[in-house]
C-alpha atoms as a PDB file:
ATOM      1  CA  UNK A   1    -143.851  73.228  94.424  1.00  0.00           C
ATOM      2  CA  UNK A   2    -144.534  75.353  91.639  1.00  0.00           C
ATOM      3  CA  UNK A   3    -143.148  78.683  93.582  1.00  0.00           C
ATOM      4  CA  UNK A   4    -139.834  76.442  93.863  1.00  0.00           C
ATOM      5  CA  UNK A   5    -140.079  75.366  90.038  1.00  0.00           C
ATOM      6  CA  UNK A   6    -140.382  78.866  88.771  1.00  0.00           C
ATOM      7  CA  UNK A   7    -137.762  80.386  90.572  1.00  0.00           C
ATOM      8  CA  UNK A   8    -135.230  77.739  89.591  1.00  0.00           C
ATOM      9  CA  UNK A   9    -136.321  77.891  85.804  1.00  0.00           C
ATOM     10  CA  UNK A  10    -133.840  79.801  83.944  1.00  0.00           C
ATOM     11  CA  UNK A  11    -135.066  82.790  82.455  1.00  0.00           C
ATOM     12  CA  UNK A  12    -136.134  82.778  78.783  1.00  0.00           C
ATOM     13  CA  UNK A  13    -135.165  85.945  77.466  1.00  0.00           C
ATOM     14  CA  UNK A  14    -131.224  86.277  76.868  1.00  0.00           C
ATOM     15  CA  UNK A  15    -129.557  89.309  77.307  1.00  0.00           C
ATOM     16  CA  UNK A  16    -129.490  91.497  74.159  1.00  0.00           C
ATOM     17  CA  UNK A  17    -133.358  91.222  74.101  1.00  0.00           C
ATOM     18  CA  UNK A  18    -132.909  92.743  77.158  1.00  0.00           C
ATOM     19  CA  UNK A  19    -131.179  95.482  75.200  1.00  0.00           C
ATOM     20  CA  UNK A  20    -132.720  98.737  73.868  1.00  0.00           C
ATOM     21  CA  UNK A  21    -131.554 101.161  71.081  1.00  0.00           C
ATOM     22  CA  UNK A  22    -129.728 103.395  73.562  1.00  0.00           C
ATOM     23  CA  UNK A  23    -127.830 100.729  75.247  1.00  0.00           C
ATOM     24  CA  UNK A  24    -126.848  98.354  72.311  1.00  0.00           C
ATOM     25  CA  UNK A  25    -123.163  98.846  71.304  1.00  0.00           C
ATOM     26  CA  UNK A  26    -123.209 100.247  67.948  1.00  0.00           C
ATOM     27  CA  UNK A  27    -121.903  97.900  65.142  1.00  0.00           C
ATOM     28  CA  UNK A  28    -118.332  98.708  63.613  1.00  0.00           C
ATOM     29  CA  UNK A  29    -117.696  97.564  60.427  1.00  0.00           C
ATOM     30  CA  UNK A  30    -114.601  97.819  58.740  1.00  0.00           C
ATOM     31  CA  UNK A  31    -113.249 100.023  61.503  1.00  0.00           C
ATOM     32  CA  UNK A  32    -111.971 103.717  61.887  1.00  0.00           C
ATOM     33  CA  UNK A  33    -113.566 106.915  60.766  1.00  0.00           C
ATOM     34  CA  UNK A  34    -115.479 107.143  57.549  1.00  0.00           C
ATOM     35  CA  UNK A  35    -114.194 110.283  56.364  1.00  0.00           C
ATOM     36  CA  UNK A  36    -110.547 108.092  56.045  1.00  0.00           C
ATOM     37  CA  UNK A  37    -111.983 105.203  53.955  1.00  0.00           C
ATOM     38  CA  UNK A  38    -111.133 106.941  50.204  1.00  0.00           C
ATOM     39  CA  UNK A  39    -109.960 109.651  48.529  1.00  0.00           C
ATOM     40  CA  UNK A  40    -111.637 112.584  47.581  1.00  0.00           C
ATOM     41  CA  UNK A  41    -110.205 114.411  44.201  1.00  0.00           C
ATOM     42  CA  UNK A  42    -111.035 117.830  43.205  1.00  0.00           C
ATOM     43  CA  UNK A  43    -110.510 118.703  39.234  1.00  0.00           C
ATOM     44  CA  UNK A  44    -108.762 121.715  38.309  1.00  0.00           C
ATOM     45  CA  UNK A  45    -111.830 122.845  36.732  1.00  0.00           C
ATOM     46  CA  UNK A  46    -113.748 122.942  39.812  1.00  0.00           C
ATOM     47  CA  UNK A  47    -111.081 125.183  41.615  1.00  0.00           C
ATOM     48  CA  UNK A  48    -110.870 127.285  38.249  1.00  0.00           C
ATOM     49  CA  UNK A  49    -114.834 128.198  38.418  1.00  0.00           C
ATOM     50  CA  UNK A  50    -114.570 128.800  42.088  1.00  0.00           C
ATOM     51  CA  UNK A  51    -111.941 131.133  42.197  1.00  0.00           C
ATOM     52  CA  UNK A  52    -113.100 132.881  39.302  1.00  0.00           C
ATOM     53  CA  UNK A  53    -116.956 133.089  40.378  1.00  0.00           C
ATOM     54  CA  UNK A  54    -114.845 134.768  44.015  1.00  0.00           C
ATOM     55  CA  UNK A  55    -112.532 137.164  41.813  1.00  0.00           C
ATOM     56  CA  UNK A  56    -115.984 138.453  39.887  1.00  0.00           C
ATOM     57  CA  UNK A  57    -117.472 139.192  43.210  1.00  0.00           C
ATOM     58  CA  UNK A  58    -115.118 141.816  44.281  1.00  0.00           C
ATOM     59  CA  UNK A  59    -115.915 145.636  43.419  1.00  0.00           C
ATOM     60  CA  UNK A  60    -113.617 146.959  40.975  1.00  0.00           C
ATOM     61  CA  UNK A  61    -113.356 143.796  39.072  1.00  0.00           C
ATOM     62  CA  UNK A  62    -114.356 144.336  35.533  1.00  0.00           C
ATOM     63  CA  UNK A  63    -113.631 141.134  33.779  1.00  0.00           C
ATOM     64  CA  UNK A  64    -111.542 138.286  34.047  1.00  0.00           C
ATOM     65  CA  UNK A  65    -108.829 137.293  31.081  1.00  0.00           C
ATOM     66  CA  UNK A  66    -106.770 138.622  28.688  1.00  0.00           C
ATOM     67  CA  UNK A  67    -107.325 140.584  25.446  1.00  0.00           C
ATOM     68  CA  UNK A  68    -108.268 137.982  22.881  1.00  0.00           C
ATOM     69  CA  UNK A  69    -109.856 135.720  25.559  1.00  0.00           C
ATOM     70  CA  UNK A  70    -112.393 138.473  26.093  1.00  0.00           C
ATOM     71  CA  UNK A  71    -112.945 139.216  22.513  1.00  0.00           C
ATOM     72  CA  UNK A  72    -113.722 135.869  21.505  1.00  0.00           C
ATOM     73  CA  UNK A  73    -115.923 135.383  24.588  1.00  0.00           C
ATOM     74  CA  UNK A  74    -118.005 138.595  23.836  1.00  0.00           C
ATOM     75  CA  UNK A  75    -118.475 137.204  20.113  1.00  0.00           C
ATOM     76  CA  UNK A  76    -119.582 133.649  21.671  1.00  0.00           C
ATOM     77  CA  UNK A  77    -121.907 135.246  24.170  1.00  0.00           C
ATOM     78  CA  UNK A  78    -123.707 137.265  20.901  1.00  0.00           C
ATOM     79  CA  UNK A  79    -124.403 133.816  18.634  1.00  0.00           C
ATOM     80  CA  UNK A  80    -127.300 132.363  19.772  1.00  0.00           C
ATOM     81  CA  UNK A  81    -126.369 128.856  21.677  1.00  0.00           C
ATOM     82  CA  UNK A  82    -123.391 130.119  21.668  1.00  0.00           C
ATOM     83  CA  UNK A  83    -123.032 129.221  25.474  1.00  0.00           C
ATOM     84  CA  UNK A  84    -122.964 131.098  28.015  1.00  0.00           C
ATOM     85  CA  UNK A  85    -119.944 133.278  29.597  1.00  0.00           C
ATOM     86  CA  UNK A  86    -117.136 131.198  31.169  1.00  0.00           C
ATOM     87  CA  UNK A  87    -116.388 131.220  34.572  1.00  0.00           C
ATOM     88  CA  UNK A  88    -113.123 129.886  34.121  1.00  0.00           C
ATOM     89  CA  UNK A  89    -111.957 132.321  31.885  1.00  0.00           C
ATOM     90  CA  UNK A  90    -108.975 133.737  32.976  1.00  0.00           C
ATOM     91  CA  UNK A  91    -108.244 131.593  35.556  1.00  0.00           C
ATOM     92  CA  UNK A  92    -105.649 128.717  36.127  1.00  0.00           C
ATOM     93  CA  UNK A  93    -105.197 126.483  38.745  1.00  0.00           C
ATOM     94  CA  UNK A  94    -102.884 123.557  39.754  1.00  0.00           C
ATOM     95  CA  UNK A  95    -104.336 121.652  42.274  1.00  0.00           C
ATOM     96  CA  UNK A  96    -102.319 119.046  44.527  1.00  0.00           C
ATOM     97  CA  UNK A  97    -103.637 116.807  46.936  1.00  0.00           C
ATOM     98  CA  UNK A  98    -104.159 119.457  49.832  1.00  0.00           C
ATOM     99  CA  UNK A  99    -103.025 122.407  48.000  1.00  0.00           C
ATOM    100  CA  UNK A 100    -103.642 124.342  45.236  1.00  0.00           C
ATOM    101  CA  UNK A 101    -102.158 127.737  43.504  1.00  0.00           C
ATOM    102  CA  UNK A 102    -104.068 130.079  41.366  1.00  0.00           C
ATOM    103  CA  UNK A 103    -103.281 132.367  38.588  1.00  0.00           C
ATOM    104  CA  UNK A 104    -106.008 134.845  37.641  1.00  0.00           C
ATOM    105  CA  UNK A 105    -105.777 137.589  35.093  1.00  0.00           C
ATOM    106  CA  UNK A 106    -108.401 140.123  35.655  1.00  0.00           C
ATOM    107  CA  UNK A 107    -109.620 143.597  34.134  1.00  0.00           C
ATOM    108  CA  UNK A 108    -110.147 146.291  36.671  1.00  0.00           C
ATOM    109  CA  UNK A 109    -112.342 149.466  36.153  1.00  0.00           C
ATOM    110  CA  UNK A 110    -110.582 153.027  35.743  1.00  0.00           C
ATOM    111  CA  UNK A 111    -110.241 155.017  39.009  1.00  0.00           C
ATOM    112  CA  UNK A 112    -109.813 151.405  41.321  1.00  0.00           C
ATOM    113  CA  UNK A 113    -106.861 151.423  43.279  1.00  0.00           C
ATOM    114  CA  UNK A 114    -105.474 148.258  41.111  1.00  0.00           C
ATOM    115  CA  UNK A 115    -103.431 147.328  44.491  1.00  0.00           C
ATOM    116  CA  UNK A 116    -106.476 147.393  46.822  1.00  0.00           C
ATOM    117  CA  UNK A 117    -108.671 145.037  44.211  1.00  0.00           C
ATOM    118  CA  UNK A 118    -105.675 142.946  43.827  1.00  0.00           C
ATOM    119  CA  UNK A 119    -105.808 142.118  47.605  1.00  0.00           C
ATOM    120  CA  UNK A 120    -109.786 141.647  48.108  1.00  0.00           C
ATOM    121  CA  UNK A 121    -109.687 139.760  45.149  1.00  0.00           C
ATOM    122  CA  UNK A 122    -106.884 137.352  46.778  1.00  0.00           C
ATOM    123  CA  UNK A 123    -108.870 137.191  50.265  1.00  0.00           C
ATOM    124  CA  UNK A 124    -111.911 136.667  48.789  1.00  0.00           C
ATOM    125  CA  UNK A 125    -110.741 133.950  46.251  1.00  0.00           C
ATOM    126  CA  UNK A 126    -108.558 132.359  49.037  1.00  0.00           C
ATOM    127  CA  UNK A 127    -111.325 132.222  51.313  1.00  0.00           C
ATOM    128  CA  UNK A 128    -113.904 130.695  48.891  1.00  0.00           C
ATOM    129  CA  UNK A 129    -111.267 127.782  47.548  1.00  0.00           C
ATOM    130  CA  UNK A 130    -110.461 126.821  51.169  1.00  0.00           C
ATOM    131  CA  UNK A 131    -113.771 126.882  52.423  1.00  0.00           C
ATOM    132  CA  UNK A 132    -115.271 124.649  49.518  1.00  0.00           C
ATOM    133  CA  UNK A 133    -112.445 122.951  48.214  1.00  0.00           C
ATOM    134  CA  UNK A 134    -110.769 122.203  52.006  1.00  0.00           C
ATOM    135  CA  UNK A 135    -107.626 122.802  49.738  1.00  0.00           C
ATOM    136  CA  UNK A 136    -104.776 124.976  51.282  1.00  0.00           C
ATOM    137  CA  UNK A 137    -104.313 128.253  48.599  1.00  0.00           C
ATOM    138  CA  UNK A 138    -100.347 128.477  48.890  1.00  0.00           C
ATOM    139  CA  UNK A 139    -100.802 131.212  46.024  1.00  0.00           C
ATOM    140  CA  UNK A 140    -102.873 133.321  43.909  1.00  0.00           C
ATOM    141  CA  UNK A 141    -101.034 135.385  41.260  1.00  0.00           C
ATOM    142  CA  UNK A 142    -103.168 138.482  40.081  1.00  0.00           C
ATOM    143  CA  UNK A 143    -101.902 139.878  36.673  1.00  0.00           C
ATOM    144  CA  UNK A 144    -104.161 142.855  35.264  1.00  0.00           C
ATOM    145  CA  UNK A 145    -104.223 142.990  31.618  1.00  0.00           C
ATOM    146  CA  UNK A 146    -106.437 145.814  31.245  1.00  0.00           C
ATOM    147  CA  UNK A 147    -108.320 149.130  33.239  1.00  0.00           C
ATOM    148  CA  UNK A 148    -111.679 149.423  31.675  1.00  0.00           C
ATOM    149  CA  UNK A 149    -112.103 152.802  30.647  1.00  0.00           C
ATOM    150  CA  UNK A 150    -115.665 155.341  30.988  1.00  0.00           C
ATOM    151  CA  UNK A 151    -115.509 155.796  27.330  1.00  0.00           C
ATOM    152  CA  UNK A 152    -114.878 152.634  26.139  1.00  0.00           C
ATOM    153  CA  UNK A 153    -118.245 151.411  27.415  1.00  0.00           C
ATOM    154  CA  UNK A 154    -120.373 154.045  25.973  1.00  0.00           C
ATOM    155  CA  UNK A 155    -118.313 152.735  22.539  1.00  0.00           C
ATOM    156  CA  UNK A 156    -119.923 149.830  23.368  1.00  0.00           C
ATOM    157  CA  UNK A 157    -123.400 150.307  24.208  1.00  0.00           C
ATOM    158  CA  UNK A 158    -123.492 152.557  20.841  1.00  0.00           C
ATOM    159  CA  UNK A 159    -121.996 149.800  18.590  1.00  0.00           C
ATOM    160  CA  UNK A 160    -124.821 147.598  20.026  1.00  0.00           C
ATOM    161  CA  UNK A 161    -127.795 149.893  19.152  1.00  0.00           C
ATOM    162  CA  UNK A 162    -126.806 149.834  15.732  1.00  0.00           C
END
């Protein structure tokens, strides 16, 4: 009799004890895929520091901004605490929701082809934005406002021994 009561007892274990961590369904909440539940924003600013950290990369590249931009940078880079050299200087960006367009003003160093630095400087900037920014570049405007010349920096490295 007790061979007949235990195999008409119902089992005492339910099912999802039965379960194990590879066969359990996995829990949804709140459904869909995580990387659609919010916004990600990207400030100008960060775009601005990429692209210009990308321009300074490229051979040929001397500087990055205009005239007085560069002058007052070079006297804030000699006062002590004075900070230390922008990243962002000559740069501006606009950045949209998936896109973004750039507009860099750079100073290239005398015997460059200005055309060829122009270009590496727009792959190489284009290809930095998109890759950590996931923004689409639709543009990046390359002005030069200056060709560094041989004897300008031994002007300089003189005027600083003194």
């Amino acid at each position: 009799m007790t061979e007949m009561t235990e195999q008409n007892r119902p089992e005492t274990t339910s099912e999802s004890a039965k379960e194990t961590p590879q066969t359990r369904k996995p829990t949804r909440r709140g459904g869909g895929d995580p990387a659609t539940r919010g916004r990600t924003t990207i400030a100008d600013g960060v775009v601005e520091k990429i692209a210009g950290l990308a321009a300074r990369e490229v051979p040929g590249v001397y500087d990055m901004g205009g005239g007085f931009g560069r002058a007052l940078g070079a006297v804030r880079e000699r006062v002590p605490g004075g900070g230390a050299r922008s990243v962002t200087r000559g740069v501006k960006a606009e950045v949209g929701e998936v896109q973004t367009a750039l507009d860099l003003e750079i100073v290239v160093e005398y015997g460059v082809s200005i055309t060829e630095v122009a270009r590496a400087v727009r792959e190489n900037v284009i290809a930095a934005v998109e890759r950590m920014a996931g923004l689409e570049v639709v543009e990046v405007n390359i002005a030069v406002s200056d060709v560094k010349l041989p004897e300008e920096e031994e002007e300089e490295s003189e005027t600083r021994l003194h």
